[in-house]
Protein backbone atom coordinates (compact mmCIF):
# COMPACT_ATOMS: atom_id res chain seq x y z
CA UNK A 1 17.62 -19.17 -64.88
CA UNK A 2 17.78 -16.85 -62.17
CA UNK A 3 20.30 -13.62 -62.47
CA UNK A 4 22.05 -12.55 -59.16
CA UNK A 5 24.07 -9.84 -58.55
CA UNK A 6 26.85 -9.02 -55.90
CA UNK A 7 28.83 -5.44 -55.82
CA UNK A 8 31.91 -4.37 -53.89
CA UNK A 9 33.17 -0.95 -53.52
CA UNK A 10 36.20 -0.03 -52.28
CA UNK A 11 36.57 3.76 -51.85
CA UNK A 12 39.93 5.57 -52.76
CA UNK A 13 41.41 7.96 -50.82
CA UNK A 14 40.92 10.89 -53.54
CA UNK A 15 37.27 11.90 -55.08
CA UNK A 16 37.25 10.02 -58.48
CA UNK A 17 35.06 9.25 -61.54
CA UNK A 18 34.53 5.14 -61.27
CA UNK A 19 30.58 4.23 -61.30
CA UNK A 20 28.66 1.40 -61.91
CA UNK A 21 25.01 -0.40 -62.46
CA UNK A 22 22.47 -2.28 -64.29
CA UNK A 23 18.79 -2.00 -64.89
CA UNK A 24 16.25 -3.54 -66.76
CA UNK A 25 15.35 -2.59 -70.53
CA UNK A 26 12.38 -4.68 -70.36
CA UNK A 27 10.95 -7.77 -69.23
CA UNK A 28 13.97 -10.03 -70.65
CA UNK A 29 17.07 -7.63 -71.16
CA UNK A 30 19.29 -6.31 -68.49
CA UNK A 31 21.75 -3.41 -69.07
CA UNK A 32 25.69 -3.79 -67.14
CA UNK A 33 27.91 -1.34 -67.30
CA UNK A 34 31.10 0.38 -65.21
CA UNK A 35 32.44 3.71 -66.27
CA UNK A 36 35.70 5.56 -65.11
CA UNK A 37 36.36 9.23 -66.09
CA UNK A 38 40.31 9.90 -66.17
CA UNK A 39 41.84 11.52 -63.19
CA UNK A 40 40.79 12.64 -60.01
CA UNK A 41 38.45 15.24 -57.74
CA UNK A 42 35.02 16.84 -58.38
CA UNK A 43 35.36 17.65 -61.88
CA UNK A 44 35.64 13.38 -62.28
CA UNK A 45 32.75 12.84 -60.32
CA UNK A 46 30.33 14.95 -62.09
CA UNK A 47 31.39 13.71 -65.26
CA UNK A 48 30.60 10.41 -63.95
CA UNK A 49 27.11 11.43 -62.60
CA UNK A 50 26.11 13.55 -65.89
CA UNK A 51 27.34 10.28 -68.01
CA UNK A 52 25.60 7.47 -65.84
CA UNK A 53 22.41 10.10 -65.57
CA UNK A 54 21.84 9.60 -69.27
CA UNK A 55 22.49 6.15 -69.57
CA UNK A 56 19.75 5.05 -66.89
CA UNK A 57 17.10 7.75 -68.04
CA UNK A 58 18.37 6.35 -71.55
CA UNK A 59 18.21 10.41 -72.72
CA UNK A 60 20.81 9.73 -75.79
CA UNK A 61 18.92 10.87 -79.07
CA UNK A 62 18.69 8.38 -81.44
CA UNK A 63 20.00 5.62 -79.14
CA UNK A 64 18.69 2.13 -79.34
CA UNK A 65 19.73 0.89 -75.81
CA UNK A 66 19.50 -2.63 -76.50
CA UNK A 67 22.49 -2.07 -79.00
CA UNK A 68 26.19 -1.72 -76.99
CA UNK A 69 27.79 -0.60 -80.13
CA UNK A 70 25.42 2.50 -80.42
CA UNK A 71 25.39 3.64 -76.75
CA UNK A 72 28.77 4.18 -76.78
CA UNK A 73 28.62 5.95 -80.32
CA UNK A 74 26.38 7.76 -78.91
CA UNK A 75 27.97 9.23 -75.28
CA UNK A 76 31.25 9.60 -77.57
CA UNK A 77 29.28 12.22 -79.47
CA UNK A 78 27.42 13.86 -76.36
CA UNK A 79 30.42 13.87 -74.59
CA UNK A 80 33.45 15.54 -76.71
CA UNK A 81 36.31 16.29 -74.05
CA UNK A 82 36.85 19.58 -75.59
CA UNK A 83 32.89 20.50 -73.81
CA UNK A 84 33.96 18.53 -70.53
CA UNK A 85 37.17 20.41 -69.00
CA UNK A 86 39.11 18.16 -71.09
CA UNK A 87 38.20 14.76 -69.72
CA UNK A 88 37.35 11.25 -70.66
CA UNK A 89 36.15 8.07 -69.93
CA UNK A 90 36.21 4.46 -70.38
CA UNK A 91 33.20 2.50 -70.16
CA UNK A 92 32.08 -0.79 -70.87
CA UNK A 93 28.32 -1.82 -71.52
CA UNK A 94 26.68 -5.03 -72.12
CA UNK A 95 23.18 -6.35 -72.39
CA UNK A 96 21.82 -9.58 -70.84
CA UNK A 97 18.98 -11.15 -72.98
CA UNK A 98 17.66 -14.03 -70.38
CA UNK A 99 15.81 -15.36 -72.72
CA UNK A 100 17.90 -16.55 -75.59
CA UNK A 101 21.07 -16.24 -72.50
CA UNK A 102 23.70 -14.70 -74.32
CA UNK A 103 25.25 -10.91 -74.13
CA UNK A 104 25.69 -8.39 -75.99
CA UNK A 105 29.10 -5.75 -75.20
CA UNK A 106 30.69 -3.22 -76.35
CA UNK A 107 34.10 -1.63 -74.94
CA UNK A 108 35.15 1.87 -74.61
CA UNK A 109 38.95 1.82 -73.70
CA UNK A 110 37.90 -0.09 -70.73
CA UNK A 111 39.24 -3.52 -69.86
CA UNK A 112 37.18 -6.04 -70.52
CA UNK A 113 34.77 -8.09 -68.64
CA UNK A 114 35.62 -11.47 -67.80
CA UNK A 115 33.25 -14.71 -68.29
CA UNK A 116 33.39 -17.57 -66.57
CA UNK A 117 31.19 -20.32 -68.27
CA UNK A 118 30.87 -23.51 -69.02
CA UNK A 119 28.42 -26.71 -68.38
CA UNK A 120 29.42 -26.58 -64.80
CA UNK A 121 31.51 -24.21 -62.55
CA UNK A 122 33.67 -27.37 -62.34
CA UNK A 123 34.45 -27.35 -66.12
CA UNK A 124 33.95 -23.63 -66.53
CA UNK A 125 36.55 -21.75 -68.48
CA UNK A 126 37.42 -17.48 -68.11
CA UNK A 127 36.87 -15.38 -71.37
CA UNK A 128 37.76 -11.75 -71.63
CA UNK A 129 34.85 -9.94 -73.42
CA UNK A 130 36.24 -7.12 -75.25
CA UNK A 131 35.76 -5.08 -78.28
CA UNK A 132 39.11 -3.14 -78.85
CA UNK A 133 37.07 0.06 -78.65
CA UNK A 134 38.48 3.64 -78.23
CA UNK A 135 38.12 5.75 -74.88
CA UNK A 136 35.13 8.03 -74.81
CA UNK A 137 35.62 11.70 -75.93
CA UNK A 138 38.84 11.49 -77.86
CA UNK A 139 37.26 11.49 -81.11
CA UNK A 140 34.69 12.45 -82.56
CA UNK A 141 34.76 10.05 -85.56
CA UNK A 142 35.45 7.37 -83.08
CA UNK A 143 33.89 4.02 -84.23
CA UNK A 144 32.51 1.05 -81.79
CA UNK A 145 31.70 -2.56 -82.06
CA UNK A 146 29.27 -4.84 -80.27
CA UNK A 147 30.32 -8.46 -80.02
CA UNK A 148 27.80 -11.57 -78.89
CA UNK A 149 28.81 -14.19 -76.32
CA UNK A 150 26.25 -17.07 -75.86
CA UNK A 151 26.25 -18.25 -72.67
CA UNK A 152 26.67 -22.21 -71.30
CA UNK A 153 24.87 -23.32 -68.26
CA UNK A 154 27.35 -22.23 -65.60
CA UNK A 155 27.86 -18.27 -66.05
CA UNK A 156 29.56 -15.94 -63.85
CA UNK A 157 30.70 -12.50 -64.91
CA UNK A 158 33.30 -10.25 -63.37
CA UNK A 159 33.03 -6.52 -64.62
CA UNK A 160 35.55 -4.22 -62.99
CA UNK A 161 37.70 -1.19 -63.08
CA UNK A 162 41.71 -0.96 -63.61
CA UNK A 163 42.10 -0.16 -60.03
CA UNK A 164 41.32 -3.87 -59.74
CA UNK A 165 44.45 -5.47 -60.87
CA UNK A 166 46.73 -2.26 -61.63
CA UNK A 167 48.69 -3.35 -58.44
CA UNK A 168 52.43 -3.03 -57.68
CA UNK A 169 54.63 -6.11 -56.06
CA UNK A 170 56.80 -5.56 -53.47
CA UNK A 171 59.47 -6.37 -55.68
CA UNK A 172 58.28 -3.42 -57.50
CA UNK A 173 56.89 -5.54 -60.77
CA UNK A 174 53.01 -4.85 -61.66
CA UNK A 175 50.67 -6.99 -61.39
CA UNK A 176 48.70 -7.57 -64.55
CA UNK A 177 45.09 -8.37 -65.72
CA UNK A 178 46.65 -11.70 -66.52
CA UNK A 179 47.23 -12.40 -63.02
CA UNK A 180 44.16 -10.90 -62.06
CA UNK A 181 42.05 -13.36 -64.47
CA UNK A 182 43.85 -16.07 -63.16
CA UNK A 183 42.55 -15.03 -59.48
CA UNK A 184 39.14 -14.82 -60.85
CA UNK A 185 38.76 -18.32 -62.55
CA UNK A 186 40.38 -19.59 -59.02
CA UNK A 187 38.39 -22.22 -56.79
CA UNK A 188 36.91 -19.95 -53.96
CA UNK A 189 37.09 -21.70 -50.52
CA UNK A 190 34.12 -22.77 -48.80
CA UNK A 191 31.82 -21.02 -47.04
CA UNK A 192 33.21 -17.55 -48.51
CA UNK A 193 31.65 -15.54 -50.93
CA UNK A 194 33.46 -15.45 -54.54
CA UNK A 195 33.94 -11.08 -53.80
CA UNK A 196 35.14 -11.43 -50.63
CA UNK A 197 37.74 -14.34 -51.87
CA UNK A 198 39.15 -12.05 -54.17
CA UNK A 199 39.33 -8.63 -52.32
CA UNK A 200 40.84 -10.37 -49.41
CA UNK A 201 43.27 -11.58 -52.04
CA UNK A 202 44.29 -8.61 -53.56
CA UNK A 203 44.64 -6.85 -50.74
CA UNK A 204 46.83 -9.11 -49.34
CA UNK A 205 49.34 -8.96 -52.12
């Protein structure tokens, strides 16, 4: 079937390290991914840049892109914190095959995508696709899986940072990627796109 996307981006008030994107590997598999380098300011940002740079010029040596598991094995050895001002990331990275429709993730400390599929978007159900992976840079012995999810005629996925549903209450509880999932499998009321739905949402908390 057809594969759409739709992005929102909503700027913080400091510099940071979040980025995003997809591209095409070839004719039938479609690289996803969102990183987000720890902290704040310039030295974040060009992290960010150097780390997406190499994942969409696909410059890792040895690096068989169609593979989650070995991309991040891969940036966790090009990108040791001890070479990079001390600084991490998280990432996760996934690969849509159209053909067979299933994906393929991995997770790098980062929380994981969520799923909504089923036979209809009626019937659909969320699930969290996650690997348990480590963040990137920590360690250089650092091991990653990839996991498989096959798709079911109505799929929508939700990738996203922490910022997302990291959220204090004004009773001064957090609100937690529970509650956030919950938001996401919601109805969305008519005539408004799913993205807007949930900003407007979250912001209104």
């Amino acid at each position: 079937g057809e594969q759409q996307a739709e992005l929102r981006f909503i700027p913080s008030t400091e510099l940071g390290g979040d980025a995003r994107g997809y591209h095409w590997l070839d004719d039938d598999h479609l690289a996803i991914y969102l990183l987000d380098v720890c902290g704040h300011g310039v030295g974040a940002a060009l992290l960010s840049i150097s780390a997406m740079n190499v994942i969409r010029s696909r410059t890792l040596p040895l690096t068989n892109f169609l593979k989650p598991a070995e991309v991040l094995a891969a940036l966790n050895e090009s990108f040791q914190m001890e070479k990079h001002n001390n600084m991490y990331f998280t990432i996760w990275y996934g690969v849509y095959d159209r053909k067979q429709r299933r994906i393929a993730y991995s997770c790098g400390g980062h929380p994981p995508a969520v799923l909504i599929t089923g036979p209809d978007a009626a019937s659909a159900r969320p699930v969290l696709l996650e690997t348990g992976g480590t963040i990137i840079g920590a360690r250089k012995d650092a091991t990653f899986k990839s996991a498989v999810y096959e798709l079911q005629p109505y799929a929508k996925m939700y990738l996203f940072s922490d910022g997302a549903y990291e959220i204090f209450l004004p009773d001064g509880s957090l609100w937690m990627l529970e509650d956030f999932v919950r938001l996401l499998a919601s109805p969305t009321p008519q005539g408004v796109s799913d993205l807007d739905h949930i900003v407007s949402t979250i912001t209104s908390i």
